[in-house]
C-alpha atoms as a PDB file:
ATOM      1  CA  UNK A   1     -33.887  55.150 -13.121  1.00  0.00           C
ATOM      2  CA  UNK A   2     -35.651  54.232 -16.189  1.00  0.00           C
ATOM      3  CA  UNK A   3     -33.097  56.150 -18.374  1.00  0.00           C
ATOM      4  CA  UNK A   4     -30.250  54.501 -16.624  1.00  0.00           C
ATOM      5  CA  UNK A   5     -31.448  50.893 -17.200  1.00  0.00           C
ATOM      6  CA  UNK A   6     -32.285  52.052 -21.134  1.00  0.00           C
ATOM      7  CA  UNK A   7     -28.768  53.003 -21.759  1.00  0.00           C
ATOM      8  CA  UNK A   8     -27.157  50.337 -20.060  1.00  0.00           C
ATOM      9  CA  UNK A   9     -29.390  47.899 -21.866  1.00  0.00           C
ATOM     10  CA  UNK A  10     -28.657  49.607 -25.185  1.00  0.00           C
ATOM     11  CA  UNK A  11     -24.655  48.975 -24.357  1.00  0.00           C
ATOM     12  CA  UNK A  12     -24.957  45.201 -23.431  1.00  0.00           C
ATOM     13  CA  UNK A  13     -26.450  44.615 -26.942  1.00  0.00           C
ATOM     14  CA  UNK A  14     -24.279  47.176 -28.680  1.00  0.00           C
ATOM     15  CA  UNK A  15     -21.322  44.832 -28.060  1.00  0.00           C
ATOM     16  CA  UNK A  16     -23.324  41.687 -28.855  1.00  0.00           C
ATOM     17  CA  UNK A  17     -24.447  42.735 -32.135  1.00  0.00           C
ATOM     18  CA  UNK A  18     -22.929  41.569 -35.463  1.00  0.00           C
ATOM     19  CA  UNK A  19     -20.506  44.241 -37.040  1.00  0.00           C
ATOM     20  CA  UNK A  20     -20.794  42.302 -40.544  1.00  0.00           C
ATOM     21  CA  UNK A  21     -23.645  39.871 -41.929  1.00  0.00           C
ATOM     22  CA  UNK A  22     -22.357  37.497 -44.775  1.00  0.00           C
ATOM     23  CA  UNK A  23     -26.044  36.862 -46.005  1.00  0.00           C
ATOM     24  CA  UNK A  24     -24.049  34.112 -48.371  1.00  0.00           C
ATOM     25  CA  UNK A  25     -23.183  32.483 -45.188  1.00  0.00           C
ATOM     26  CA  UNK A  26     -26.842  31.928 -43.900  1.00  0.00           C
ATOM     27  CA  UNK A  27     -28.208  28.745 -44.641  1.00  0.00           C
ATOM     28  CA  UNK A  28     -32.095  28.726 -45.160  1.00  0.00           C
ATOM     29  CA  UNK A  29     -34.356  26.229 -44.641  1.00  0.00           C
ATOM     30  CA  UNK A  30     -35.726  24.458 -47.763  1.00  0.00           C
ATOM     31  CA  UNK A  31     -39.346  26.205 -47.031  1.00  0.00           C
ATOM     32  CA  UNK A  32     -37.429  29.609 -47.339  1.00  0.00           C
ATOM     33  CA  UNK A  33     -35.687  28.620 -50.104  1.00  0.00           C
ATOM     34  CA  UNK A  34     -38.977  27.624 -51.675  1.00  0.00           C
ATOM     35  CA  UNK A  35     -40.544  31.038 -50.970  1.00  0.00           C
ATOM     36  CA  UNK A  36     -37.203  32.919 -52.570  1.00  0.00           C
ATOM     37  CA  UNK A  37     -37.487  31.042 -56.050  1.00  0.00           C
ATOM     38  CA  UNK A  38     -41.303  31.327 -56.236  1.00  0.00           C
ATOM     39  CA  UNK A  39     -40.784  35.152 -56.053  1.00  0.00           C
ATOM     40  CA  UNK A  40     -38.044  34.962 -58.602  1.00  0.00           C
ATOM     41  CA  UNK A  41     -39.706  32.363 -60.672  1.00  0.00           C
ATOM     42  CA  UNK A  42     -42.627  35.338 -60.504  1.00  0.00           C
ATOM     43  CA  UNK A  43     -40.612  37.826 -61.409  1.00  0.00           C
ATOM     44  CA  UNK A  44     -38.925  36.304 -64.270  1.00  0.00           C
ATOM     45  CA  UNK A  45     -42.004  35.155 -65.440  1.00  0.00           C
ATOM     46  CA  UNK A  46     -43.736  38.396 -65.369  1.00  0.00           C
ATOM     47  CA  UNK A  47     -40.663  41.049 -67.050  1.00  0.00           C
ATOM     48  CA  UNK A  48     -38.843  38.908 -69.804  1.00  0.00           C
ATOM     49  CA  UNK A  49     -41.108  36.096 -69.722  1.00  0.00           C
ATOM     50  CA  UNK A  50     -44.031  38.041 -70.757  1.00  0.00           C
ATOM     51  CA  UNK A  51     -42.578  40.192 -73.447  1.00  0.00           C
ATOM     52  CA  UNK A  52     -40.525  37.417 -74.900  1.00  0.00           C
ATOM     53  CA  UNK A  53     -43.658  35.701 -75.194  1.00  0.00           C
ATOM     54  CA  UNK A  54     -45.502  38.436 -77.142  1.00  0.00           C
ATOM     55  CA  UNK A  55     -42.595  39.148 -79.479  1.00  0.00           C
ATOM     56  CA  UNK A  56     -42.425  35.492 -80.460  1.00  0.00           C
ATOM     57  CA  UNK A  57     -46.604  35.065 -80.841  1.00  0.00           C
ATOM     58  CA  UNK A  58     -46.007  38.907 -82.957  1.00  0.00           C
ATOM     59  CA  UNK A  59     -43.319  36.651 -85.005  1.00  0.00           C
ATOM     60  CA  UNK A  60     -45.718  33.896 -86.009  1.00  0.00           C
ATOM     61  CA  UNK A  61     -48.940  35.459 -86.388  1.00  0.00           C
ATOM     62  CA  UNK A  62     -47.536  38.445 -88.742  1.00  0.00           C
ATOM     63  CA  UNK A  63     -46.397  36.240 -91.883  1.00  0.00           C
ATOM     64  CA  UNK A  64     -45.450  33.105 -92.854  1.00  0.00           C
ATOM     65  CA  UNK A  65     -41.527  33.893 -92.936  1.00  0.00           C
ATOM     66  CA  UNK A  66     -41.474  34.894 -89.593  1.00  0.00           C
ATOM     67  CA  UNK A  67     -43.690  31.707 -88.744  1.00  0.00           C
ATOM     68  CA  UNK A  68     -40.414  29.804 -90.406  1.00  0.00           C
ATOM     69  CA  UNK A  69     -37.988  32.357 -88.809  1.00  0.00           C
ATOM     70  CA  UNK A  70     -39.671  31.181 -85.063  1.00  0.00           C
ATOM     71  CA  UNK A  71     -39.279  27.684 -86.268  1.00  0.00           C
ATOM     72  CA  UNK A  72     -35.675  28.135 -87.039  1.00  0.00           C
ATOM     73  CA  UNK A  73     -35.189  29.735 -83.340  1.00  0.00           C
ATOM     74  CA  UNK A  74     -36.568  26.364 -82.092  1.00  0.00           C
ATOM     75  CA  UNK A  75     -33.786  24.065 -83.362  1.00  0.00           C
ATOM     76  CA  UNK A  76     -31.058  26.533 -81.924  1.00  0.00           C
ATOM     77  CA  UNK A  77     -29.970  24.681 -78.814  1.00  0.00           C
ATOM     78  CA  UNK A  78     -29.317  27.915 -76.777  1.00  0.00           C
ATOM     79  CA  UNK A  79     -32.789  28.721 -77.192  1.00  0.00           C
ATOM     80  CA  UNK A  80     -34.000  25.221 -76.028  1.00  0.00           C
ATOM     81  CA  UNK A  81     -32.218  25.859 -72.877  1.00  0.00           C
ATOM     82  CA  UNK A  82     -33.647  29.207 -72.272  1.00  0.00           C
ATOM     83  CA  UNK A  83     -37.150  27.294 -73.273  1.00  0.00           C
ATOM     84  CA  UNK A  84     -36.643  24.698 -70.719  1.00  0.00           C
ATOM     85  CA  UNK A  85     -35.617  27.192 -68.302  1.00  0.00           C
ATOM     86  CA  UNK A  86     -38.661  29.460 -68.754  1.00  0.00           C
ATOM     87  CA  UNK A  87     -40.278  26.434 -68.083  1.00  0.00           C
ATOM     88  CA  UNK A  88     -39.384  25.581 -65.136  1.00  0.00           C
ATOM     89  CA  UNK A  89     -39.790  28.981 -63.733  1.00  0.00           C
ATOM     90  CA  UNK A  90     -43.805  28.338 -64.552  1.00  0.00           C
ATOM     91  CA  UNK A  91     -43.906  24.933 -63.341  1.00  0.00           C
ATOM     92  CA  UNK A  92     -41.947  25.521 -60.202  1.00  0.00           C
ATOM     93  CA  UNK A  93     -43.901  28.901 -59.776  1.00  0.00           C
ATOM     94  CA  UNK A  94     -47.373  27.003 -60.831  1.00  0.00           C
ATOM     95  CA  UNK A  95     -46.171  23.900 -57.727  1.00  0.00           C
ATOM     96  CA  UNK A  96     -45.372  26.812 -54.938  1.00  0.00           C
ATOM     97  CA  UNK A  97     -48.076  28.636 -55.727  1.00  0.00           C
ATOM     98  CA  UNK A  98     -50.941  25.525 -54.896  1.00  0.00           C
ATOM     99  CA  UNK A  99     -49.003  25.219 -51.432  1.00  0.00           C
ATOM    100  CA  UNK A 100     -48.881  28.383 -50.436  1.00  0.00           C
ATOM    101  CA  UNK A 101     -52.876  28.398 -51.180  1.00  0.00           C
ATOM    102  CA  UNK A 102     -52.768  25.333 -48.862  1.00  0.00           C
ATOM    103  CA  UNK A 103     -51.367  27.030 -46.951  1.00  0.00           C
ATOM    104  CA  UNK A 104     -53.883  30.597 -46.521  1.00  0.00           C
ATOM    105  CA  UNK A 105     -56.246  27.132 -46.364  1.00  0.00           C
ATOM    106  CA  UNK A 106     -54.219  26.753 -42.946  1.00  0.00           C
ATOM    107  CA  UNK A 107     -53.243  22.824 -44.312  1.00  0.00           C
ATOM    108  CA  UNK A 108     -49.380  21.982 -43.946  1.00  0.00           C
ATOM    109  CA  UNK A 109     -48.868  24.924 -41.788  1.00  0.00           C
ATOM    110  CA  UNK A 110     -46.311  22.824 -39.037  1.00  0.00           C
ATOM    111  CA  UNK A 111     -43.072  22.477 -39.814  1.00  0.00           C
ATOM    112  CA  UNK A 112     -42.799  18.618 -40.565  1.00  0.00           C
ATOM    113  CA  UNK A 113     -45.275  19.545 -42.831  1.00  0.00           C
ATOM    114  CA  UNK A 114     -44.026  22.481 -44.476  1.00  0.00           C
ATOM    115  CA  UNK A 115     -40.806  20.635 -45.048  1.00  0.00           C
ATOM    116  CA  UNK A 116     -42.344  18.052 -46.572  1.00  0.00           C
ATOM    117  CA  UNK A 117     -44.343  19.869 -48.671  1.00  0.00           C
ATOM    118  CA  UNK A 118     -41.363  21.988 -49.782  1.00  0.00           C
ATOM    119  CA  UNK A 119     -39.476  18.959 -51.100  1.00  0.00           C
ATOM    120  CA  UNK A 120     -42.976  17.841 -52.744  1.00  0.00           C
ATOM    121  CA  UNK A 121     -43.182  21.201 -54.972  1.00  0.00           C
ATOM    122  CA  UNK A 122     -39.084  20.888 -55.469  1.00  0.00           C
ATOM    123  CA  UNK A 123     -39.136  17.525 -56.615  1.00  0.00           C
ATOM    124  CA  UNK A 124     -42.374  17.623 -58.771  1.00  0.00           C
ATOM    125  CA  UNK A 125     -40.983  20.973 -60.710  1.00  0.00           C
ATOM    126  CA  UNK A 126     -38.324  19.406 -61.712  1.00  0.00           C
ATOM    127  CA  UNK A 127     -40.300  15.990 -63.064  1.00  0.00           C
ATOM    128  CA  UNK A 128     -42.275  18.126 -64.775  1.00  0.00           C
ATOM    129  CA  UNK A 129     -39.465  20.086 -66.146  1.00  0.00           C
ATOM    130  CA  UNK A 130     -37.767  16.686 -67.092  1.00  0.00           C
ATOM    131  CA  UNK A 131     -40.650  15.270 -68.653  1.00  0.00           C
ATOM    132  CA  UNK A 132     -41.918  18.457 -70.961  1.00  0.00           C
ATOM    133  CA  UNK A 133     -38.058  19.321 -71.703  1.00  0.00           C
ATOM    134  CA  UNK A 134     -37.758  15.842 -73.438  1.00  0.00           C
ATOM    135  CA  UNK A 135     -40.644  16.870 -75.673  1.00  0.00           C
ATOM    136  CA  UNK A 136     -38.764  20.056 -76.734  1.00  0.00           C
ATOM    137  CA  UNK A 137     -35.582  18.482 -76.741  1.00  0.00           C
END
């Protein structure tokens, strides 16, 4: 009898499951979306952010032409972007990374608050981002 009900329960959700999932389709809620770029902002931060970073310290602490040859990166435009961009990976990474230590502190853990919060860490990365970029800028 057991076997029965298994394999007739095992037909009533092969016909209600999806044959295709458009993930691009899905929309997250903010707190998910905050998770997703605090693991990217990680990632990006840890494998070109962190060898960038020594090849350019390399640059300027080897010589004086390559101090002026780091300088001269620093007026290209391109490189400003890619500055400001690295920077808000940190920032935004830094912001996500205090809430999500709120929350293991079990503050902001309901969903009000973890929306709230979410926008919070959103909207101060990119002040941040805003107000440092106009220094490099």
């Amino acid at each position: 009898m057991d076997a029965e009900s298994d394999v007739t329960g095992e037909q009533k959700l092969q016909g209600k499951r999806p044959k295709y999932l458009n993930l691009l389709e899905i929309r997250q809620p903010l707190p998910a979306i905050i998770s997703i770029l605090h693991r990217l902002s990680g990632a990006l931060l840890f494998f070109p952010g962190i060898p960038l970073l020594l090849c350019g310290l390399d640059l300027i602490l080897n010589s004086p032409q390559g101090y002026a040859q780091f300088q001269s990166f620093l007026t290209n435009p391109l490189f400003k972007v890619a500055l400001t961009l690295f920077l808000w990976f940190f920032l935004h990474h830094f912001c996500a990374g205090i809430r999500y230590l709120a929350l293991d502190l079990h503050y902001g853990g309901k969903l009000e608050q973890a929306r709230l919060t979410s926008k919070i860490v959103l909207a101060i990365g990119i002040i941040l981002t805003l107000l440092m970029g106009a220094w490099i800028w």
